[in-house]
Protein backbone atom coordinates (compact mmCIF):
# COMPACT_ATOMS: atom_id res chain seq x y z
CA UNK A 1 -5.99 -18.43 -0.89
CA UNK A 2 -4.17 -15.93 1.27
CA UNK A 3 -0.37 -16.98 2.09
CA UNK A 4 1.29 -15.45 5.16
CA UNK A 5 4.50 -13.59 4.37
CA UNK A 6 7.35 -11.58 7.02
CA UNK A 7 8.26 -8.27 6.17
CA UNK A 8 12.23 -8.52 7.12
CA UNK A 9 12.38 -5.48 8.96
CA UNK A 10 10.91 -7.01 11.85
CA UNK A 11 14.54 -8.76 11.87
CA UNK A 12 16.94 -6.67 10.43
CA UNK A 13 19.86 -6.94 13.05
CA UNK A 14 19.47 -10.38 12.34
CA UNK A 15 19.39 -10.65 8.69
CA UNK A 16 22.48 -7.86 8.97
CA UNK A 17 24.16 -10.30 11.50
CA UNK A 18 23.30 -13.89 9.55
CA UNK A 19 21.70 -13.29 6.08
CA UNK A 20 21.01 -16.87 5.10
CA UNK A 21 20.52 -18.25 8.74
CA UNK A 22 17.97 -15.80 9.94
CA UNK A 23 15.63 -16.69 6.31
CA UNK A 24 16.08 -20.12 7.59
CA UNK A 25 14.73 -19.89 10.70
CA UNK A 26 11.77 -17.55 9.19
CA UNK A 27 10.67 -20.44 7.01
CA UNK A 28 11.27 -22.91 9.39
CA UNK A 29 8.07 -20.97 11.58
CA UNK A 30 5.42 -21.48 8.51
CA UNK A 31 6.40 -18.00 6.60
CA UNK A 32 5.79 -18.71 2.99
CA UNK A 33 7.26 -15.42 2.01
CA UNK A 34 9.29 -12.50 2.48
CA UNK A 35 9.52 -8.81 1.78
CA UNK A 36 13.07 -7.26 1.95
CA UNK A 37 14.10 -3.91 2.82
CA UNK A 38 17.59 -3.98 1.97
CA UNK A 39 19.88 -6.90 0.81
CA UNK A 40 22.36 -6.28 2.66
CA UNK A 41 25.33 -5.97 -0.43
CA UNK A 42 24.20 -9.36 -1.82
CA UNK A 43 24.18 -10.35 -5.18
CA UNK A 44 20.84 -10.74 -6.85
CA UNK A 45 21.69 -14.54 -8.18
CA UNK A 46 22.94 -15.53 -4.24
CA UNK A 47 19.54 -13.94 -2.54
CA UNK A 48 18.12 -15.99 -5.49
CA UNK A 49 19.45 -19.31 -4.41
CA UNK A 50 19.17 -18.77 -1.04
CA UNK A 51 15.13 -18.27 -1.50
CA UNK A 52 15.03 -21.22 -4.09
CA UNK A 53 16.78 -23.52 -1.40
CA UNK A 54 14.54 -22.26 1.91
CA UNK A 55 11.38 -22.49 -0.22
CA UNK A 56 10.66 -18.75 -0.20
CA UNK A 57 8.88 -16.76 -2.22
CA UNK A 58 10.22 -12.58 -3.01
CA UNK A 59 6.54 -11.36 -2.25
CA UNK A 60 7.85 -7.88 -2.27
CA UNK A 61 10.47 -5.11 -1.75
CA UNK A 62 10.45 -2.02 0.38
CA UNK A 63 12.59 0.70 -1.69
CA UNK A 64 13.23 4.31 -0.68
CA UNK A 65 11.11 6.90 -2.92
CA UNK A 66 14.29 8.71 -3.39
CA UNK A 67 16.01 4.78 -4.59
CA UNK A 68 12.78 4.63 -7.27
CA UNK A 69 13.12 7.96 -8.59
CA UNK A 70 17.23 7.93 -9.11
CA UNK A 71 17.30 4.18 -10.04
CA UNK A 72 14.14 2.69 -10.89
CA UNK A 73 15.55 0.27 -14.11
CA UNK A 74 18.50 -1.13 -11.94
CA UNK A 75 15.99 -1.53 -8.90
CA UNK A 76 13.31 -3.47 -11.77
CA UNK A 77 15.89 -5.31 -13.09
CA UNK A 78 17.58 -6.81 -9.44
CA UNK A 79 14.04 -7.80 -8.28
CA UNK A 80 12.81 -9.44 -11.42
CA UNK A 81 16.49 -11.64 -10.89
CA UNK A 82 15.50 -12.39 -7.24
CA UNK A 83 11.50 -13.42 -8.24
CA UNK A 84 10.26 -10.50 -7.18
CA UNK A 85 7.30 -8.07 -9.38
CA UNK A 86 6.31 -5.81 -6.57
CA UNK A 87 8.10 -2.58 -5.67
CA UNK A 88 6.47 -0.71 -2.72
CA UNK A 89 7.22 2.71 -1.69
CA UNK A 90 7.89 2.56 1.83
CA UNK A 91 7.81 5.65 3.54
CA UNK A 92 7.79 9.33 3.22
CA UNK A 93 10.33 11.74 4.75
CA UNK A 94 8.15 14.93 5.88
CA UNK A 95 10.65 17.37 3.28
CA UNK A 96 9.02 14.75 0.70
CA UNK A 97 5.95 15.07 1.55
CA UNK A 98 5.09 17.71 -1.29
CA UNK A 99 1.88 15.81 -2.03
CA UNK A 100 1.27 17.42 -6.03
CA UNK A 101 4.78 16.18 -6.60
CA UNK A 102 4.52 12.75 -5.17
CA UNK A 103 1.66 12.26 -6.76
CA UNK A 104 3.14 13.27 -10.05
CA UNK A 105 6.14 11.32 -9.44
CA UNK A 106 4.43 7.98 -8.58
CA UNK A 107 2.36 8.32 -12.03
CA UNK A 108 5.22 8.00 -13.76
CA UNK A 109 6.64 5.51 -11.91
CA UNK A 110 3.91 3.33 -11.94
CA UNK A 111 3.79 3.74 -15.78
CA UNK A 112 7.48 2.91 -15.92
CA UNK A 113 7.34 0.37 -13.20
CA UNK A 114 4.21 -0.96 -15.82
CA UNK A 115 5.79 -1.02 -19.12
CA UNK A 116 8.77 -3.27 -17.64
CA UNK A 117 6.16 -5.98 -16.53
CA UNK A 118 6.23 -4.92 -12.46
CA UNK A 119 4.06 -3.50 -10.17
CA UNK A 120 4.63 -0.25 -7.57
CA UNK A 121 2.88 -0.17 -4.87
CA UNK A 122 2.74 2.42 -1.92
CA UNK A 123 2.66 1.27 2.10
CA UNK A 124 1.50 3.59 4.42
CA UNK A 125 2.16 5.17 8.07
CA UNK A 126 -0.46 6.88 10.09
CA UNK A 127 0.28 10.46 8.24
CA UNK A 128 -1.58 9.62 5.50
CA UNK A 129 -4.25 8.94 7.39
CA UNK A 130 -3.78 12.38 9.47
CA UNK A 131 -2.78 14.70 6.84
CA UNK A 132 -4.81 15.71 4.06
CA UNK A 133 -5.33 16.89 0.34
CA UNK A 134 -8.44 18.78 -0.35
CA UNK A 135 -10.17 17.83 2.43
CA UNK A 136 -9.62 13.85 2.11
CA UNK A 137 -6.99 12.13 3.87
CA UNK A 138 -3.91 11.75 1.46
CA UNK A 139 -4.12 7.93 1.88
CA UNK A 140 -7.33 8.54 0.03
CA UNK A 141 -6.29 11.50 -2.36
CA UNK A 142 -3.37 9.72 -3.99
CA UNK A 143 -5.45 6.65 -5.27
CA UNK A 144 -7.79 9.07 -6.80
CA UNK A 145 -4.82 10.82 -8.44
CA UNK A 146 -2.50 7.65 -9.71
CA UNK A 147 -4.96 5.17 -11.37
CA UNK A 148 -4.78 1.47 -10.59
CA UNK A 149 -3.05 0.83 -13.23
CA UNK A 150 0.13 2.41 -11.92
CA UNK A 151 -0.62 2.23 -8.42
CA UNK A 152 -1.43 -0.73 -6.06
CA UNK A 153 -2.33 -0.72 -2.01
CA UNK A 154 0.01 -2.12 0.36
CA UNK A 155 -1.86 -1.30 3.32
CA UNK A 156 -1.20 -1.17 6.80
CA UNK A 157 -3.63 -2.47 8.67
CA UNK A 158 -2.44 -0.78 11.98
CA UNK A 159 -1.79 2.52 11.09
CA UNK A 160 -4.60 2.65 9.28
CA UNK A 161 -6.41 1.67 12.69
CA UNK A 162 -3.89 4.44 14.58
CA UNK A 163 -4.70 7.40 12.34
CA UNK A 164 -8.08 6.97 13.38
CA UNK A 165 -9.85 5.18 10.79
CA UNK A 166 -11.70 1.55 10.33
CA UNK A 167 -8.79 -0.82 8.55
CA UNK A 168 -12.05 -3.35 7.74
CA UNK A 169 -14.08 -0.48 5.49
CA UNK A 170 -10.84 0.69 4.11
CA UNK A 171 -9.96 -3.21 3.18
CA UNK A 172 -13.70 -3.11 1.71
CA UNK A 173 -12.98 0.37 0.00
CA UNK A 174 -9.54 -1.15 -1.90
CA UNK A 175 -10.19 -4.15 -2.76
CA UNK A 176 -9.28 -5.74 -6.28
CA UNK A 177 -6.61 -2.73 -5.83
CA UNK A 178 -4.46 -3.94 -2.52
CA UNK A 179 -2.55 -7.37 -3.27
CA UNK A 180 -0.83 -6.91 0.03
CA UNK A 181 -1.69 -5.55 3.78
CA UNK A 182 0.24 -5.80 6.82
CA UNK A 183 -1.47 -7.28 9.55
CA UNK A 184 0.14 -5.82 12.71
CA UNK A 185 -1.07 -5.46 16.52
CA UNK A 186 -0.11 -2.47 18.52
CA UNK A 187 -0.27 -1.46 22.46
CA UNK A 188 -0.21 2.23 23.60
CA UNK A 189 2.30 4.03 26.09
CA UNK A 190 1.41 6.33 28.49
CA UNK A 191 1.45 9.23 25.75
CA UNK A 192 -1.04 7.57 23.72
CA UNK A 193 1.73 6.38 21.42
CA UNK A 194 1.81 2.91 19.31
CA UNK A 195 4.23 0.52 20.08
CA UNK A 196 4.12 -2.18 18.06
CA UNK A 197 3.24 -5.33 19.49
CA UNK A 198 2.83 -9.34 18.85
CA UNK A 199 -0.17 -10.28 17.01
CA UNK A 200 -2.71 -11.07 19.39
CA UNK A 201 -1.31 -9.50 22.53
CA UNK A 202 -2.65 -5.63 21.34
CA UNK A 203 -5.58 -3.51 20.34
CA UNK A 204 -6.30 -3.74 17.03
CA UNK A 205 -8.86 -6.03 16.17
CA UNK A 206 -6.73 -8.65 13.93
CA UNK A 207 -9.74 -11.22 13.14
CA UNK A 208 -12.06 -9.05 11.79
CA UNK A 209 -9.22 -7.79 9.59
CA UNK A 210 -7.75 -10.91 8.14
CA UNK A 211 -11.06 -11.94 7.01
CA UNK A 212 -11.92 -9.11 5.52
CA UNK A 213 -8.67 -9.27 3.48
CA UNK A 214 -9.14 -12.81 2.66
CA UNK A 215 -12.76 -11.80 1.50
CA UNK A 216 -10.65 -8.79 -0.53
CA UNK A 217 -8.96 -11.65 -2.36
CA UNK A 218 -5.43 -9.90 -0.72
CA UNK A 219 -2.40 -12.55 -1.71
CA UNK A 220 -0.42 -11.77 0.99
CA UNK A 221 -1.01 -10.94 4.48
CA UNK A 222 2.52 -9.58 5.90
CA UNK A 223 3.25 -9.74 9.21
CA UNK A 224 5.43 -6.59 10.26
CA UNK A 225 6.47 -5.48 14.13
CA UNK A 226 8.67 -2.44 13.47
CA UNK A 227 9.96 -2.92 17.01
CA UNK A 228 10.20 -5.35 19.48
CA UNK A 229 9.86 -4.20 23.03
CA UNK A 230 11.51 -7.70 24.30
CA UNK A 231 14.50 -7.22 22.67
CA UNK A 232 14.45 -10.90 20.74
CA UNK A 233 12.63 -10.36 17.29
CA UNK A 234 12.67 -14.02 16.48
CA UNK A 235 10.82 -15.05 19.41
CA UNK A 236 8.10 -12.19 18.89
CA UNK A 237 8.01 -13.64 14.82
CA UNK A 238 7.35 -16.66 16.66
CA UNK A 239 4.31 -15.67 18.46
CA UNK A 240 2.59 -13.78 15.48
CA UNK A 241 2.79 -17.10 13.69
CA UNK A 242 1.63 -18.81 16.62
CA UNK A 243 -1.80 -16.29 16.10
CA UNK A 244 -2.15 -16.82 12.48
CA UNK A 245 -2.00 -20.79 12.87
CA UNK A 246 -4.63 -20.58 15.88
CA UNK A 247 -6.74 -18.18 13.07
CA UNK A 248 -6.09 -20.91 10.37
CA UNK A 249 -7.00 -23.64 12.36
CA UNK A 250 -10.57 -21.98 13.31
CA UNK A 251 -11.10 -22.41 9.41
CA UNK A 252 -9.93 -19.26 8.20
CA UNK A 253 -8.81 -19.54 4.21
CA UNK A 254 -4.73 -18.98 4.88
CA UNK A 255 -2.41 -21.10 3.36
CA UNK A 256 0.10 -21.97 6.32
């Protein structure tokens, strides 16, 4: 059964403001787990405790490509002390963006990430969608260059959905490869621009979605709002957990 998780992001003046208080009030709304992007200078063994004592789980961490390829062993080692498996590659810069290279690079990554009993996995934007590599989307080109074995899906649901594509057939196309997607919801400004919005109050079409993930067998379905147009990210974490009970409670398979 799926479990619902917060990528931290979503709060990050908070979490940089009150660590311990703002995981606190994240459980305390029905997350099960977390993703971090940064720790904020703590100590693997406090983050530990602090998760142990809120009843979190470390579904996964967001670490700079650059972070991976310097420091990959120290990186392993402070997420296996924290609970954690899953290393995700979070973004891109566009001077990175040397696709041969990255593609390289994340093969032996994954292989190292492997051999020390973790996992890498790679989150997209909407340029992977837009951009390609030999005529395929590069969303598309790197699985076909890094195996599974190396390489797992952390999908974005809504900038899969931005760049123009169907997030449902891509869920289909990944599955038993893509433990994690972010389920997101997204408005558009006058420009024709996302802005990321509360589940439910948006576009994208969030059911259809979260059931096919759940029918994908994804573990975790990660809530993410890169930014809050009220101003009050706790509230808006709020109301996406308000939608994903509602969805549970219409007998979706969700463990919340």
């Amino acid at each position: 059964m799926a479990k619902v998780g917060l990528q931290l992001y979503t709060v990050r003046e908070e979490m940089e403001q009150d660590f311990r208080g703002t995981l606190e009030k994240v459980a305390e709304l029905g997350y099960k787990g977390v993703e971090f992007h940064t720790f904020f200078g703590r100590g693997a063994d406090e983050v530990k405790s602090i998760l142990d004592e809120l009843g979190l789980e470390a579904l996964g961490t967001h670490t700079a490509y650059r972070q991976l390829l310097d420091h990959l062993d120290e990186e392993i080692a402070y997420n296996k002390r924290i609970g954690n498996d899953t290393l995700i590659v979070p973004y891109l810069t566009e001077e990175e963006r040397v696709w041969d290279e990255v593609f390289a690079n994340l093969k032996e990554l994954g292989r190292r990430t492997r051999e020390q009993g973790a996992v890498l996995c790679y989150h997209n934007h909407d340029f992977e969608m837009t951009e390609e590599v030999n005529g395929k989307p590069v969303f598309d080109a790197m699985y076909e260059a890094v195996s599974a074995d190396d390489l797992q899906v952390e999908m974005d649901t809504c900038w899969v959905h931005y760049g123009g594509y169907d997030p449902v057939e891509y869920i289909n196309r990944y599955r038993g490869r893509l433990p994690i997607i972010h389920l997101k919801d997204m408005t558009r400004d006058a420009d024709g621009k996302a802005i990321t919005a509360e589940l439910g109050v948006g576009e994208v079409n969030l059911t259809a979605i979260a059931d096919a993930a759940i029918g994908a067998g994804v573990e975790w379905i990660v809530v993410e709002q890169d930014y809050c147009a009220g101003g009050k990210p706790l509230e808006s974490i709020a109301t996406s957990m308000e939608w994903i009970k509602k969805y549970a409670a219409e007998g979706a398979e969700l463990n919340v």
